[in-house]
Protein backbone atom coordinates (compact mmCIF):
# COMPACT_ATOMS: atom_id res chain seq x y z
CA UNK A 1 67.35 33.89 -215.60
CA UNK A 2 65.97 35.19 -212.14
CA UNK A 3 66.42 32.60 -209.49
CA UNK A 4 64.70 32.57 -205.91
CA UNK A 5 68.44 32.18 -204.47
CA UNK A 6 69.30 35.43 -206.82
CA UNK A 7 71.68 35.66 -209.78
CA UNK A 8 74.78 37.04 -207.66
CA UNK A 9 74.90 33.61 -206.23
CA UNK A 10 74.49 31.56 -209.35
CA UNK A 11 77.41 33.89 -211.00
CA UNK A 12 80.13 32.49 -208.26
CA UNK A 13 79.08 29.13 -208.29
CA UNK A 14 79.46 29.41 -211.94
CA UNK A 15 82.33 32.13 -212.15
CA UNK A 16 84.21 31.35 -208.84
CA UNK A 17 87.20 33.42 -209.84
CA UNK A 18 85.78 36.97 -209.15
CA UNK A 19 86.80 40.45 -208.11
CA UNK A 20 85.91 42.53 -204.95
CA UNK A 21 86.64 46.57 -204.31
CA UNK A 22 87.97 46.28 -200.32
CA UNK A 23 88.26 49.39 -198.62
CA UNK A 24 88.54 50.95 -202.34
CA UNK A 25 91.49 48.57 -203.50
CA UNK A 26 90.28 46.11 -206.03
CA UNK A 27 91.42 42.25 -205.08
CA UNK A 28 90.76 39.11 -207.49
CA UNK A 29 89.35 36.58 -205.03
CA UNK A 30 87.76 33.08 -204.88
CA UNK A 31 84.42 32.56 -204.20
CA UNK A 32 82.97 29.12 -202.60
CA UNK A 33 79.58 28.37 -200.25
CA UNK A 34 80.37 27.84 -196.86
CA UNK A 35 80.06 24.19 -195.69
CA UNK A 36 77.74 23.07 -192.96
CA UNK A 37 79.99 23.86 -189.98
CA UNK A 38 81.49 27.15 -191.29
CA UNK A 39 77.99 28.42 -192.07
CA UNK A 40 76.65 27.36 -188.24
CA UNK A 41 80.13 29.01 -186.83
CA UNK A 42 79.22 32.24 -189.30
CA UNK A 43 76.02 32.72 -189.47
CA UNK A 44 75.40 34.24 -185.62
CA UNK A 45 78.56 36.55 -186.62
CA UNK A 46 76.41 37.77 -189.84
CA UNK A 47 72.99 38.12 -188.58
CA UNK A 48 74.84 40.16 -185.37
CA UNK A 49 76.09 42.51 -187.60
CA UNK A 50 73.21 42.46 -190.11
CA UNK A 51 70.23 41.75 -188.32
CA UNK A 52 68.45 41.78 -191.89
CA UNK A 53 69.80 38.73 -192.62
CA UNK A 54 68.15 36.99 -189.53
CA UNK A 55 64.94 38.42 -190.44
CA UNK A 56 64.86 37.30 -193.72
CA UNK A 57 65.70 34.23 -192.76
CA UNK A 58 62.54 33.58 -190.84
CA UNK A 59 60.50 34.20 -194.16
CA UNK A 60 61.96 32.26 -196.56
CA UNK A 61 62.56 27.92 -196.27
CA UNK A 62 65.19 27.52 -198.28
CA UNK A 63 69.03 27.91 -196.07
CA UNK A 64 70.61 31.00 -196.80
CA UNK A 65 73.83 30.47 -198.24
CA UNK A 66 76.86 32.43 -196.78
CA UNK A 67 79.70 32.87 -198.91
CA UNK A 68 83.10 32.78 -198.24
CA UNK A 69 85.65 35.02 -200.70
CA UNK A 70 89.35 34.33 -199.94
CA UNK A 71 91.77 36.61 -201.32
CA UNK A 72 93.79 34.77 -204.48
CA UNK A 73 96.81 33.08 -203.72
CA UNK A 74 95.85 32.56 -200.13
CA UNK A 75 94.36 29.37 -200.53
């Protein structure tokens, strides 16, 4: 199923427990949505380095969600 927020997104919340290459090492991590305050602190960080994101923001009403993956074990 195809979902406006895309099917990347509904995976974590679904499958939290994920994997991610980083700098071409792969690392199991865990995958959660950013609360309120972490997304307000993040989101000018993002949108600096992606100004995509910003952009796209303006067309769409729903809120973005910004993910945040921590490695396993470090939480």
């Amino acid at each position: 199923m195809t979902t406006a927020i895309g099917d990347w997104y509904c995976n974590l919340r679904a499958q939290s427990d994920a994997e991610l290459v980083i700098d071409g090492r792969r690392r199991k991590i865990h995958a959660r949505t950013a609360n309120a305050e972490e997304r307000a602190r993040l989101w000018p960080q993002i949108t600096e380095a992606y100004r995509g994101y910003a952009n796209y923001q303006t067309r769409t009403t729903r809120e973005i969600p910004v993910v945040i993956c921590e490695l396993a074990g470090t939480r």
